[in-house]
C-alpha atoms as a PDB file:
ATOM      1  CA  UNK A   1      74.029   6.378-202.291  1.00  0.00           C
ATOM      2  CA  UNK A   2      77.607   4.922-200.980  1.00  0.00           C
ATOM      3  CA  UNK A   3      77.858   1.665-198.753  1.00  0.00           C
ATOM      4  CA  UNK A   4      77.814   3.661-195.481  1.00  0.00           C
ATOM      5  CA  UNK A   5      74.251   5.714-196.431  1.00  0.00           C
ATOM      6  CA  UNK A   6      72.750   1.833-197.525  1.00  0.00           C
ATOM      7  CA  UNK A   7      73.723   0.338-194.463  1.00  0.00           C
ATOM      8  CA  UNK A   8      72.357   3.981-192.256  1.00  0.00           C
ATOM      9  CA  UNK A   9      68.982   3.917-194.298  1.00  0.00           C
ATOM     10  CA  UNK A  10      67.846   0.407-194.300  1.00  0.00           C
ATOM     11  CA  UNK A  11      69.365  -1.650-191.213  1.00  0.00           C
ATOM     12  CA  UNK A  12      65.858  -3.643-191.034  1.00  0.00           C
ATOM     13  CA  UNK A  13      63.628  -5.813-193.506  1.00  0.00           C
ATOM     14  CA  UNK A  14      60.922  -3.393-193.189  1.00  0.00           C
ATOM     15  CA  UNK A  15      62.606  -0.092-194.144  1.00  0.00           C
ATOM     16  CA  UNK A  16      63.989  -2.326-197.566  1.00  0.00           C
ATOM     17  CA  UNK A  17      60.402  -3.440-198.099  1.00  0.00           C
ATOM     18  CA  UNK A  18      59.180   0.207-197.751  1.00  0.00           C
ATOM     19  CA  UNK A  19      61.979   1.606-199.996  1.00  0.00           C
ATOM     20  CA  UNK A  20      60.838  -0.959-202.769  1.00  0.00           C
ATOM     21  CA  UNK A  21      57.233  -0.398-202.295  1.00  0.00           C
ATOM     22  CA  UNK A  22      57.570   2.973-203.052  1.00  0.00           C
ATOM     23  CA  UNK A  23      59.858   2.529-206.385  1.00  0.00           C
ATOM     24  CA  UNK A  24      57.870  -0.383-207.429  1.00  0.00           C
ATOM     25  CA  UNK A  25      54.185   1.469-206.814  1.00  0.00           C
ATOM     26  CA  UNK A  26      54.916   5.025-206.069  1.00  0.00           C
ATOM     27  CA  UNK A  27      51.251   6.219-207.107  1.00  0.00           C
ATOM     28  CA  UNK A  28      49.049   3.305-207.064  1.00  0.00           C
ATOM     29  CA  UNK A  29      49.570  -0.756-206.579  1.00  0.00           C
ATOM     30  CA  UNK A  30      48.624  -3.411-209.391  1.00  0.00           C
ATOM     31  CA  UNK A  31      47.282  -6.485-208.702  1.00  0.00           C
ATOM     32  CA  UNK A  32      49.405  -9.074-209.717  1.00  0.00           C
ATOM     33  CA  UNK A  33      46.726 -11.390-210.440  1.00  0.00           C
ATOM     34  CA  UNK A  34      43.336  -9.835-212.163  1.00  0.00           C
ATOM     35  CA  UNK A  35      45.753  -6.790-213.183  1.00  0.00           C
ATOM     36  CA  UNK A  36      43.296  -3.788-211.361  1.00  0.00           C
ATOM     37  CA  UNK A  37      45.023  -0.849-210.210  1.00  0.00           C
ATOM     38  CA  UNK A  38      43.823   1.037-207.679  1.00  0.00           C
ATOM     39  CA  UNK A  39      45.182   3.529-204.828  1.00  0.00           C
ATOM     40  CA  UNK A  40      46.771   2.261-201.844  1.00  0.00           C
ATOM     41  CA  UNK A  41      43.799   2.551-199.372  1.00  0.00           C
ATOM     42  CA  UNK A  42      41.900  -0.365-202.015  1.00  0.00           C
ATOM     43  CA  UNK A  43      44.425  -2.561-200.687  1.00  0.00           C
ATOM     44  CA  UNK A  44      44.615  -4.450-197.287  1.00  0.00           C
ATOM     45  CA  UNK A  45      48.151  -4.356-195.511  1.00  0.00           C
ATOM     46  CA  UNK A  46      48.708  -6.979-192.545  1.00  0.00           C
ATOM     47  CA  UNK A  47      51.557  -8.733-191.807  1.00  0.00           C
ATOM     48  CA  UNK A  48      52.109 -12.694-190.850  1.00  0.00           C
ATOM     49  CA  UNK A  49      53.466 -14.130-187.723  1.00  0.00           C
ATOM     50  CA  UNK A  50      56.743 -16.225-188.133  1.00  0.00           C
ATOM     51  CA  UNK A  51      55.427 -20.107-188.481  1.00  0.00           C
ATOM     52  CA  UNK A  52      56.800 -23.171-189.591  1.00  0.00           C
ATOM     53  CA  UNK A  53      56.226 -25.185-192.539  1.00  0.00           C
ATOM     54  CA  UNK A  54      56.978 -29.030-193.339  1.00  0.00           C
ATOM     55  CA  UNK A  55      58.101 -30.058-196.877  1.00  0.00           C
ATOM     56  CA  UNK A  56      59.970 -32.740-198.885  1.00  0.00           C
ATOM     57  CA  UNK A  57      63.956 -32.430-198.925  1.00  0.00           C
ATOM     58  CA  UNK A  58      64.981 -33.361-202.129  1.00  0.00           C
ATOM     59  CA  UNK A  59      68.400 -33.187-200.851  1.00  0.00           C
ATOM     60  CA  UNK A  60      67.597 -35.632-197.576  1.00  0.00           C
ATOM     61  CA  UNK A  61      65.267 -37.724-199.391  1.00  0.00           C
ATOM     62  CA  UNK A  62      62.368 -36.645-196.441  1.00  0.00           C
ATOM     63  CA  UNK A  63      60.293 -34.280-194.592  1.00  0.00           C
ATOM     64  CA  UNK A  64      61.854 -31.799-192.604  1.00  0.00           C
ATOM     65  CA  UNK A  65      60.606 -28.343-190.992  1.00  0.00           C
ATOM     66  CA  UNK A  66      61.299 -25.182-191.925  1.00  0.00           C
ATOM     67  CA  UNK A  67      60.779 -21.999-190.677  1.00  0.00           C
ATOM     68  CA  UNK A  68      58.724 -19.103-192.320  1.00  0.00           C
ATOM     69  CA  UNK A  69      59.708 -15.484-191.371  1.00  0.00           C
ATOM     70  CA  UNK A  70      57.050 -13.135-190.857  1.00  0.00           C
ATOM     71  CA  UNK A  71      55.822 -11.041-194.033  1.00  0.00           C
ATOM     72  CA  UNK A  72      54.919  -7.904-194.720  1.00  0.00           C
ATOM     73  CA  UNK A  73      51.791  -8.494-197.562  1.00  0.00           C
ATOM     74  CA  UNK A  74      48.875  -6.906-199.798  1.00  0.00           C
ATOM     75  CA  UNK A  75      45.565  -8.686-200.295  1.00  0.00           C
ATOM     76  CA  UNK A  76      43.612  -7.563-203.191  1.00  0.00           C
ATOM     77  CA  UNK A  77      39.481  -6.386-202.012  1.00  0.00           C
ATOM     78  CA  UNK A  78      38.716  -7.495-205.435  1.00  0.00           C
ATOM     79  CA  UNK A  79      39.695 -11.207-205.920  1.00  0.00           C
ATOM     80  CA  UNK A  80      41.421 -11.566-202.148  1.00  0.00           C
ATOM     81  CA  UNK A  81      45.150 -12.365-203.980  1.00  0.00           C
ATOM     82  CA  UNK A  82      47.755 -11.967-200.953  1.00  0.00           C
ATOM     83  CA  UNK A  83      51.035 -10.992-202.727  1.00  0.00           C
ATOM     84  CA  UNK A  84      54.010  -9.163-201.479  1.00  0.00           C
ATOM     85  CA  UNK A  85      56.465  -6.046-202.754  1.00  0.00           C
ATOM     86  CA  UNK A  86      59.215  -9.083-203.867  1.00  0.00           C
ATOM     87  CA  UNK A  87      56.625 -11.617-205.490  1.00  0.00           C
ATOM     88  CA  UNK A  88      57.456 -11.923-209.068  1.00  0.00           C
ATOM     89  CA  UNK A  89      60.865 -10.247-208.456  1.00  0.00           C
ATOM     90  CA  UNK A  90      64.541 -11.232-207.692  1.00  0.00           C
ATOM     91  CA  UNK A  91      63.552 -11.262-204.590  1.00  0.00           C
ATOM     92  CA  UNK A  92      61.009 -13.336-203.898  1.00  0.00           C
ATOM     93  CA  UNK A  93      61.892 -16.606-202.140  1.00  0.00           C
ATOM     94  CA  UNK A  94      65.778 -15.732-202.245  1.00  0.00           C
ATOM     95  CA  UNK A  95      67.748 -16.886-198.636  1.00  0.00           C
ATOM     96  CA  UNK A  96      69.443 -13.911-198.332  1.00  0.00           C
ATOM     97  CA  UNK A  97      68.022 -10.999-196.574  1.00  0.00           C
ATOM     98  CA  UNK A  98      66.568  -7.477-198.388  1.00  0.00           C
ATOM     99  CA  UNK A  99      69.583  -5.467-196.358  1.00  0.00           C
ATOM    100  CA  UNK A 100      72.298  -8.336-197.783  1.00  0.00           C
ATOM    101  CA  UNK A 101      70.552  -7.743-201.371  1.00  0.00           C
ATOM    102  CA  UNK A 102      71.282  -3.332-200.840  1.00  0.00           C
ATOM    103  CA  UNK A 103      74.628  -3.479-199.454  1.00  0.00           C
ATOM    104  CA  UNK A 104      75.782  -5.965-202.076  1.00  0.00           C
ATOM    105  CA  UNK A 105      74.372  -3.474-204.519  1.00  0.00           C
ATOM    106  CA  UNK A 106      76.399  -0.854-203.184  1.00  0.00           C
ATOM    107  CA  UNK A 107      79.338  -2.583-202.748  1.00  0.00           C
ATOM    108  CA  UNK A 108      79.547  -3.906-206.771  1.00  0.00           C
ATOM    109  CA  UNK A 109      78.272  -0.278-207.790  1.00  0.00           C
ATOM    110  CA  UNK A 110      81.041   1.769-205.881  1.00  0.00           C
ATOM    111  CA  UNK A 111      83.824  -0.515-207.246  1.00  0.00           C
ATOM    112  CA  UNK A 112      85.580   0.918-209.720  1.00  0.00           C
ATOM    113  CA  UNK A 113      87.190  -2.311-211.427  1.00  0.00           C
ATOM    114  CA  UNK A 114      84.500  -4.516-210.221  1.00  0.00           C
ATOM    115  CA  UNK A 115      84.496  -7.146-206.712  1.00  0.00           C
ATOM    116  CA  UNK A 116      84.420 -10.560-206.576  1.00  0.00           C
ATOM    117  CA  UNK A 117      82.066 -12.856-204.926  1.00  0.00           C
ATOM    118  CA  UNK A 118      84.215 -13.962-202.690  1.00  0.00           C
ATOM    119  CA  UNK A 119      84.965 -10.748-201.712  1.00  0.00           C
ATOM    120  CA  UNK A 120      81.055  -9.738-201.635  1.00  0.00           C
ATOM    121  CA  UNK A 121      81.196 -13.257-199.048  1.00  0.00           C
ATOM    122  CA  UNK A 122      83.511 -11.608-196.861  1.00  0.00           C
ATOM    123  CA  UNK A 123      82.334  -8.145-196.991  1.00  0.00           C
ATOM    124  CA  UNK A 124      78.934  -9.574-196.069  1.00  0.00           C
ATOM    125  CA  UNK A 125      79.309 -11.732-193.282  1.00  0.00           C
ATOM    126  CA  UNK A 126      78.254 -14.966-195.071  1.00  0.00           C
ATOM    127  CA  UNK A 127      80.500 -17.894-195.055  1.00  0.00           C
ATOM    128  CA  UNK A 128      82.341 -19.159-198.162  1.00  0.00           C
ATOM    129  CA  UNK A 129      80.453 -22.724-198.432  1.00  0.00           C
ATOM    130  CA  UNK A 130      77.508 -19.680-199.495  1.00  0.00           C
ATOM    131  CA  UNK A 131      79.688 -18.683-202.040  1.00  0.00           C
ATOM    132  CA  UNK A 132      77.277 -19.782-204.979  1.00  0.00           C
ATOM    133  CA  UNK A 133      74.760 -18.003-203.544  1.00  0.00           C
ATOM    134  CA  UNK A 134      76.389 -14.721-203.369  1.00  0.00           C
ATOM    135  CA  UNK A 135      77.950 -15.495-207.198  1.00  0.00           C
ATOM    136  CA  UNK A 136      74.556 -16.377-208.439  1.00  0.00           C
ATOM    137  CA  UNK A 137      73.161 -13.100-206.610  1.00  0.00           C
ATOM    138  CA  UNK A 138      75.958 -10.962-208.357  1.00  0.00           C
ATOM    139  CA  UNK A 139      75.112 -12.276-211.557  1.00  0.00           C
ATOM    140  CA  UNK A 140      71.376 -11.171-210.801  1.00  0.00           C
ATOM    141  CA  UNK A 141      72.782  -7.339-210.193  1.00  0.00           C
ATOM    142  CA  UNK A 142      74.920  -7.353-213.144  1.00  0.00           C
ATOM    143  CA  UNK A 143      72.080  -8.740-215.256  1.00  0.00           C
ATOM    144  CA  UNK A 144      70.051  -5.363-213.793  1.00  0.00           C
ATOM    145  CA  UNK A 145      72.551  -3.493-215.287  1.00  0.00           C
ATOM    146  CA  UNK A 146      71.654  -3.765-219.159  1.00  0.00           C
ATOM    147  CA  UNK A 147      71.370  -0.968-220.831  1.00  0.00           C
ATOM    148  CA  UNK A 148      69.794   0.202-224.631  1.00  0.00           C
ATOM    149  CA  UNK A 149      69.289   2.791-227.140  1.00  0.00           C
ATOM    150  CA  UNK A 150      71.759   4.984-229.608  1.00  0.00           C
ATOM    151  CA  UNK A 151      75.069   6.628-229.265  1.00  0.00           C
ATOM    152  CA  UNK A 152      74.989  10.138-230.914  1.00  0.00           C
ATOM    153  CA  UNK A 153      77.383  12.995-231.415  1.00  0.00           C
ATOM    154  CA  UNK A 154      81.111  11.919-231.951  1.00  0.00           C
ATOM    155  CA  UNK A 155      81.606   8.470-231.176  1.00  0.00           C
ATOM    156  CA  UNK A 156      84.827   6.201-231.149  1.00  0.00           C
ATOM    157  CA  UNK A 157      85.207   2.675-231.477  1.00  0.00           C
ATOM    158  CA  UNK A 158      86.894  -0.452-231.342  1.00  0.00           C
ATOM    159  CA  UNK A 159      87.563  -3.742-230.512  1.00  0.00           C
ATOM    160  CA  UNK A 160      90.130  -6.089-228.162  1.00  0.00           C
ATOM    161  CA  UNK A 161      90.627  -9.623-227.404  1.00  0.00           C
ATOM    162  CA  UNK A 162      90.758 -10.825-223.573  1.00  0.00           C
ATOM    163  CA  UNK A 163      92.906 -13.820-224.043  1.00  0.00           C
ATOM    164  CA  UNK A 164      94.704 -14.976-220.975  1.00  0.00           C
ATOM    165  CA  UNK A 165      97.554 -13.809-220.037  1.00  0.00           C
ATOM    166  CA  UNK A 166     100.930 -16.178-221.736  1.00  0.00           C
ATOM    167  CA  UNK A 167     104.485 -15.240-221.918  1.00  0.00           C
ATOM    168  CA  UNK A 168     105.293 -15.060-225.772  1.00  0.00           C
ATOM    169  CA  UNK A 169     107.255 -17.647-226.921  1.00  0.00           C
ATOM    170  CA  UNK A 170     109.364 -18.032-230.351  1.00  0.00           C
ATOM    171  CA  UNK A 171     107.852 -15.271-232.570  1.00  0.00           C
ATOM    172  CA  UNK A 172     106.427 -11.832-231.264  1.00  0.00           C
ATOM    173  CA  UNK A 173     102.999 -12.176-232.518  1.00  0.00           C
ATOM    174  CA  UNK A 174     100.797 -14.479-230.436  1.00  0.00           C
ATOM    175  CA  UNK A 175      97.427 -16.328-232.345  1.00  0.00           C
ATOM    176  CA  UNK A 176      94.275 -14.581-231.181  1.00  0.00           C
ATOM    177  CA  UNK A 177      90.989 -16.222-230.347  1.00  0.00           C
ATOM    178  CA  UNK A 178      88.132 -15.171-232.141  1.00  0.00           C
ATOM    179  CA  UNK A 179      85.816 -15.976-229.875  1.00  0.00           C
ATOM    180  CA  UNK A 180      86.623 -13.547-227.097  1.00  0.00           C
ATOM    181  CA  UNK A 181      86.198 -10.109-228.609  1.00  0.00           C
ATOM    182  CA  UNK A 182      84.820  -7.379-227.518  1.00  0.00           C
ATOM    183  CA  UNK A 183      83.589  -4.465-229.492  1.00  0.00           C
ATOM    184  CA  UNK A 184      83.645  -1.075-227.749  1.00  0.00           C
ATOM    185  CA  UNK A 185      81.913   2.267-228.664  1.00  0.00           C
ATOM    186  CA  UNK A 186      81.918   5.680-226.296  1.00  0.00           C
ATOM    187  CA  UNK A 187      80.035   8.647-227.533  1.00  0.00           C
ATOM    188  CA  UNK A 188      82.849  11.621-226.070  1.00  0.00           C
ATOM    189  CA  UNK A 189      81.587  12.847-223.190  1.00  0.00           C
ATOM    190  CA  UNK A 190      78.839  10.304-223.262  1.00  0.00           C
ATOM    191  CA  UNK A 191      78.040   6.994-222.785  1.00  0.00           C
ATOM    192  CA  UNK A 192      79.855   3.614-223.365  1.00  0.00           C
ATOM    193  CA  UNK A 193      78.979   0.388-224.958  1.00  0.00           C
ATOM    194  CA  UNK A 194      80.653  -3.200-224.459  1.00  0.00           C
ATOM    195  CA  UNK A 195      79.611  -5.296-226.727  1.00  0.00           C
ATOM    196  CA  UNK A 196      81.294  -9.434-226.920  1.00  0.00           C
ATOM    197  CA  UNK A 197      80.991 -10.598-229.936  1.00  0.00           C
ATOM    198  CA  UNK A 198      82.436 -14.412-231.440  1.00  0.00           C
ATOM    199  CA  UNK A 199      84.553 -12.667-234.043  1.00  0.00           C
ATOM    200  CA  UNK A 200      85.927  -9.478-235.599  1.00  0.00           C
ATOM    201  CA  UNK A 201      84.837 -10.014-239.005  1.00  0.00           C
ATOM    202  CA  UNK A 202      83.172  -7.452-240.468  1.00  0.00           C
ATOM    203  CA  UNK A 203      79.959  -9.400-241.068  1.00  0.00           C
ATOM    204  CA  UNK A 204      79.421  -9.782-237.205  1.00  0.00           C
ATOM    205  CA  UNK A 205      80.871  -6.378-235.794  1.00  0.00           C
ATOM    206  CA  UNK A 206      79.161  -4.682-238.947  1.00  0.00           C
ATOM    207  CA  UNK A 207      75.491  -5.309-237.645  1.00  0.00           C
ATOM    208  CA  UNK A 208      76.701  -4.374-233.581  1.00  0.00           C
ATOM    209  CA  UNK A 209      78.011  -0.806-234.810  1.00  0.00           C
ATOM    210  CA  UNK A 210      73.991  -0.552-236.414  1.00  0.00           C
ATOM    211  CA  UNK A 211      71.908  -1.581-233.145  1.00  0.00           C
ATOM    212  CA  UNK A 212      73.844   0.939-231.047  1.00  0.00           C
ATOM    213  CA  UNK A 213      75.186   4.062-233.291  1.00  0.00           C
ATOM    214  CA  UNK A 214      72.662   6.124-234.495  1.00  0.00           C
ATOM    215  CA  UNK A 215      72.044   7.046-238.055  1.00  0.00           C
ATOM    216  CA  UNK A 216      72.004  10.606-237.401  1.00  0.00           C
ATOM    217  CA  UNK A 217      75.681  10.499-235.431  1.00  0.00           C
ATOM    218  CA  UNK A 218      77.912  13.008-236.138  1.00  0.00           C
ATOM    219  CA  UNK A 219      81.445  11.389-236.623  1.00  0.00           C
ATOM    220  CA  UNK A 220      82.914   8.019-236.419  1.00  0.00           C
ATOM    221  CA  UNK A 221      86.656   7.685-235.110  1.00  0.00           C
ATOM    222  CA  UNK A 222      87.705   4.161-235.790  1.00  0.00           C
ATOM    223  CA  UNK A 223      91.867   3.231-236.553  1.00  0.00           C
ATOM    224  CA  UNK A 224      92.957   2.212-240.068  1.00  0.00           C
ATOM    225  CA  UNK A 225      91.032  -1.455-239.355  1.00  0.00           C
ATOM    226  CA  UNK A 226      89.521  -2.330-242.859  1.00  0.00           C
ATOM    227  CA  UNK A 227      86.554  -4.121-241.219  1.00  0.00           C
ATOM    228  CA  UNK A 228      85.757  -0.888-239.958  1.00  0.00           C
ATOM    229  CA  UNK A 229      86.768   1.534-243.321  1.00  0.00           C
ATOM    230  CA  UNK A 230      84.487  -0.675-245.725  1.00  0.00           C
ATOM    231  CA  UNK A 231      81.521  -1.221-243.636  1.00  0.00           C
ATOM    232  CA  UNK A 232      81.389   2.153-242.051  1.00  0.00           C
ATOM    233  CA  UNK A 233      81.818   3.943-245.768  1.00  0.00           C
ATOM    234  CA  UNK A 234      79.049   1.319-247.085  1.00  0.00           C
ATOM    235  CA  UNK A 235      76.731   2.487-243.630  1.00  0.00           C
ATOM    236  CA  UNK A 236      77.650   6.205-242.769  1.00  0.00           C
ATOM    237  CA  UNK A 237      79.102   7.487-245.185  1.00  0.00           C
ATOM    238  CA  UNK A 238      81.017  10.382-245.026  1.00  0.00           C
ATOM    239  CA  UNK A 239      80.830  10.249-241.530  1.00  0.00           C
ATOM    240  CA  UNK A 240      83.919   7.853-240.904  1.00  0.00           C
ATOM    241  CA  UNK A 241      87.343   9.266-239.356  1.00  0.00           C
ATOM    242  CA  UNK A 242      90.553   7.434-239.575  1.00  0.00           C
ATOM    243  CA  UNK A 243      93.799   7.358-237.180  1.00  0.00           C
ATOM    244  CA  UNK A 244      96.875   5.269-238.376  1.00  0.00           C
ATOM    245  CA  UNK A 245      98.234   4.172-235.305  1.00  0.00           C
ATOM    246  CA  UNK A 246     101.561   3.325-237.120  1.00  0.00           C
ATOM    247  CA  UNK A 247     101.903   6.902-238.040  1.00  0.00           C
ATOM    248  CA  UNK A 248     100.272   8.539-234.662  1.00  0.00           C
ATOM    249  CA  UNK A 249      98.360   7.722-232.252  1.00  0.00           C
ATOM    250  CA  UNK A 250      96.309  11.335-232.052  1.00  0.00           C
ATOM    251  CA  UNK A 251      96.157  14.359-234.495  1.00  0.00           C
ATOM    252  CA  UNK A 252      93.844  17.051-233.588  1.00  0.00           C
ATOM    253  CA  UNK A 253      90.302  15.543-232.205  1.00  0.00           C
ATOM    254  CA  UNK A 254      90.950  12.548-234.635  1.00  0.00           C
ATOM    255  CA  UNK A 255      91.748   9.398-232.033  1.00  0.00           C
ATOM    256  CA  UNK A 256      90.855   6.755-230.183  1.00  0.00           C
ATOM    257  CA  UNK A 257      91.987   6.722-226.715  1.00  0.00           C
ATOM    258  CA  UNK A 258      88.497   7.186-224.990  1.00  0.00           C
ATOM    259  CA  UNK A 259      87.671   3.775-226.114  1.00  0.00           C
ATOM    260  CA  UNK A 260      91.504   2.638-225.226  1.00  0.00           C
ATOM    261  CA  UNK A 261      90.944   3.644-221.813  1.00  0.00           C
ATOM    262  CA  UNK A 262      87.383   1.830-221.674  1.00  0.00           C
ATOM    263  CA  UNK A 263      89.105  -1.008-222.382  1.00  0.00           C
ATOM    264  CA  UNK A 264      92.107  -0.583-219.960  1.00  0.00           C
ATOM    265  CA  UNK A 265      89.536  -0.330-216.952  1.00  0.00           C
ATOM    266  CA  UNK A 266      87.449  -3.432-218.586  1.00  0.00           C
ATOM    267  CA  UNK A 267      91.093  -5.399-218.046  1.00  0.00           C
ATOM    268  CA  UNK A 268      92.647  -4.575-215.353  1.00  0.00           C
ATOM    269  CA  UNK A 269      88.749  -5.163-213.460  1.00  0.00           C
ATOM    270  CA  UNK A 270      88.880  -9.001-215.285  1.00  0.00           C
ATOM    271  CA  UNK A 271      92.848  -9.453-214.764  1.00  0.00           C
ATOM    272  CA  UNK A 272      93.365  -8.087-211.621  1.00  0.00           C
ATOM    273  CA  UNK A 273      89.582  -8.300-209.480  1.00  0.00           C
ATOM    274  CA  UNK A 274      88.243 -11.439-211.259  1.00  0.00           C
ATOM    275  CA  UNK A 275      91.216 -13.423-212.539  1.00  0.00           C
ATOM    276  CA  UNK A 276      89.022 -15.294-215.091  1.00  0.00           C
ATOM    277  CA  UNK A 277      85.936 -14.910-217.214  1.00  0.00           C
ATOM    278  CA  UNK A 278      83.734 -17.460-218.489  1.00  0.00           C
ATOM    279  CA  UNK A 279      83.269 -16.465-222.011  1.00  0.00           C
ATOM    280  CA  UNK A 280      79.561 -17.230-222.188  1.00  0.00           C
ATOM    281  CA  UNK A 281      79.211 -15.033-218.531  1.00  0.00           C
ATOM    282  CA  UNK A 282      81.740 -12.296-220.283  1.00  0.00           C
ATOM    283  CA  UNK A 283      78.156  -9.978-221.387  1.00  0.00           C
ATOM    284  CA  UNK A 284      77.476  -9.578-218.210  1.00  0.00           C
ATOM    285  CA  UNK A 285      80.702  -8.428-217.035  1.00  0.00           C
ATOM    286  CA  UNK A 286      80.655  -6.144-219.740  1.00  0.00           C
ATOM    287  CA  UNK A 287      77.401  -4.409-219.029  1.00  0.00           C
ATOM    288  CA  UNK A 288      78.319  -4.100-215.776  1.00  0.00           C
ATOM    289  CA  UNK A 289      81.484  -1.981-216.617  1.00  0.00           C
ATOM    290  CA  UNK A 290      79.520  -0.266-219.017  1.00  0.00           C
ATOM    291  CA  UNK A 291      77.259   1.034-216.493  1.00  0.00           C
ATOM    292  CA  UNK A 292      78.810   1.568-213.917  1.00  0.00           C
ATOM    293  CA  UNK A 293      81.337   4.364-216.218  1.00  0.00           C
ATOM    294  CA  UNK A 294      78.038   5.868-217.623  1.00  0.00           C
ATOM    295  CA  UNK A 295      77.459   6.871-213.991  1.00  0.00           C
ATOM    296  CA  UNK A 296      80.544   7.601-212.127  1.00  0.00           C
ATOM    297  CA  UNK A 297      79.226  10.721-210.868  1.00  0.00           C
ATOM    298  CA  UNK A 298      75.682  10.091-209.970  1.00  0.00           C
ATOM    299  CA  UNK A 299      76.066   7.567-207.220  1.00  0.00           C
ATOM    300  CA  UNK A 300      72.847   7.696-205.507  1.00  0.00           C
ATOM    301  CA  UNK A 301      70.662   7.684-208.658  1.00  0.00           C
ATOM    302  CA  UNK A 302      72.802   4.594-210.018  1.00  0.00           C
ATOM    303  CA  UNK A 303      72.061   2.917-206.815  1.00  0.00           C
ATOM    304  CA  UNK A 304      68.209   3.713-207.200  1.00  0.00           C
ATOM    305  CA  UNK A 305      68.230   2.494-211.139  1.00  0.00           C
ATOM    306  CA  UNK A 306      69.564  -0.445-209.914  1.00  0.00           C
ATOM    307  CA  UNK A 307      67.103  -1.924-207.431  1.00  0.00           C
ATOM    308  CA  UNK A 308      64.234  -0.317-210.111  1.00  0.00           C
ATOM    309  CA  UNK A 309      65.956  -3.058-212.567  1.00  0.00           C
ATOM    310  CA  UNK A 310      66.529  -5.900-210.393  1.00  0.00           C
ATOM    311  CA  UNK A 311      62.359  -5.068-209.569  1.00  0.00           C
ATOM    312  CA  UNK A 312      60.939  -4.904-212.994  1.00  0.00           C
ATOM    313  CA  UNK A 313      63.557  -7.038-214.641  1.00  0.00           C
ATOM    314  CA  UNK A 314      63.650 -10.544-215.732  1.00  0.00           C
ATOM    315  CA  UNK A 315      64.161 -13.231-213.108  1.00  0.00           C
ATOM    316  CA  UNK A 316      67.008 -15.464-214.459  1.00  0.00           C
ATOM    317  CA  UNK A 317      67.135 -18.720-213.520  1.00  0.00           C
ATOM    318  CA  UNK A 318      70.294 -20.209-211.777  1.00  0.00           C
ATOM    319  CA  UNK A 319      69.801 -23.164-214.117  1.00  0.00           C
ATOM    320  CA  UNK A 320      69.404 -20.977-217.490  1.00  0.00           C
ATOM    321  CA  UNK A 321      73.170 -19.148-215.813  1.00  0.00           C
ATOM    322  CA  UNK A 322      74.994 -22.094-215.612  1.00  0.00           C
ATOM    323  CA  UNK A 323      74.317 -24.018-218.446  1.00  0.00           C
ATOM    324  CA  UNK A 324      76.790 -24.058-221.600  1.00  0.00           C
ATOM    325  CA  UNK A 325      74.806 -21.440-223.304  1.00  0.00           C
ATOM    326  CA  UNK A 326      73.878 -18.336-222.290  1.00  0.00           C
END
């Protein structure tokens, strides 16, 4: 589903809240309080008048008004809990509107290297002093986009620093960082893994190449890296290909550049669309690019996995994103 078919389906609040309610309770609803589930017709649907509300301004130091849009909510016959289709969600108490929420969804999916916030600002309609809303909201997305389980079949892999950018000065070879690598594994003609890691020993890319290759995969392609040729003889044997890069850089299926190009997209998206990274934000990032390559031809079913994760997922805290460690 592009960013023209978002912004055709659900122009109103209600058609969003409809659209969720049916991905979050397609069958039958769950109380989110005594935990019953029951059909639909067990539940009563109203919805609220637009009010106002006064509370404390921590910000002003006093009471001030505010307004409370009219809802859309369930109440439960059994212990008469009121609840909507956002409560315990992303969702739920955010300031930006349900059609904001779906067309920055679309708009971060359908970009190939990735958009900035400030872009998503302007794209929006929401002014720039809003700007850590809408980068706190595309953090949210990008946290949706997490994804698990094995890599089978022939898989390739390795790993690259994203160091800033420097002119080299004095000798050719420039000191990398350690702290701002990230391991990469594709299965060939499947899907892609982008994993940061704080060092390419062997001890800590060792136990990464474990949690996401399966046991059962069918052939390794790594270059001549000795982190790689010890651990991966030691862990699948007899399953390990090698490519000297000083000798060639393909011969036959034996290569790497699946994984080269990964990375190539990865940093021209960082270099070019986001300018700079925050190390401890760089997973993120990462998982984004990840999944949005595992899907590059199945737009409208990315889009639909997407608000399914940002449902069910973990809220995450703007205070747990911007402390030091994440």
């Amino acid at each position: 589903m592009n960013l023209i078919e978002v912004a055709r389906k659900f122009r109103t609040k209600e058609s969003c809240e409809e659209y969720l309610a049916e991905l979050r309770w397609p069958n039958e609803i769950t109380c989110l309080k005594c935990g019953v589930i029951a059909p639909k017709d067990s539940f009563r649907k109203f919805r609220t008048h637009q009010t106002t509300r006064k509370r404390f301004s921590k910000r002003k130091q006093n009471v001030v008004e505010v307004i409370v849009p009219a809802r859309s909510l369930y109440e439960c016959k059994g212990c008469s809990y009121q609840f909507s289709v956002t409560t315990g969600t992303v969702f739920h108490d955010s300031h930006l509107p349900l059609e904001k929420w779906f067309e920055a969804v679309a708009m971060i999916l359908e970009a190939k290297k990735g958009m900035s916030a400030l872009q998503v600002c302007r794209h929006l309609g929401v002014p720039e002093k809003n700007y850590k809303s809408i980068w706190y909201l595309c953090h949210r997305i990008r946290e949706a986009t997490k994804e698990t389980g094995f890599l089978t079949g022939e898989v390739e892999t390795d790993e690259t620093y994203m160091t800033r950018r420097k002119p080299r000065k004095g000798k050719p070879y420039v000191q990398k960082e350690g702290k701002d690598v990230v391991v990469g594994m594709v299965d060939r003609g499947g899907k892609l893994r982008l994993i940061p890691v704080k060092d390419a020993k062997m001890d800590i890319i060792g136990p990464v190449l474990t949690e996401h290759i399966s046991p059962n995969v069918k052939t390794i392609y790594t270059d001549d890296s000795a982190t790689y040729a010890i651990y991966l003889d030691r862990n699948f044997g007899g399953k390990h290909s090698i490519i000297n890069h000083s000798r060639s850089y393909a011969v036959g299926t034996v290569h790497i550049q699946h994984i080269e190009n990964a990375f190539s997209l990865l940093k021209k998206g960082v270099y070019g669309t986001y300018h700079h990274v925050s190390i401890r934000h760089l997973p993120r990032y990462c998982n984004e690019f990840s999944y949005r390559f595992n899907r590059r031809g199945e737009q409208a079913e990315m889009f639909q996995e997407t608000v399914m994760g940002l449902l069910k997922g973990k809220p995450l805290p703007y205070k747990t994103l911007t402390t030091s460690e994440v």
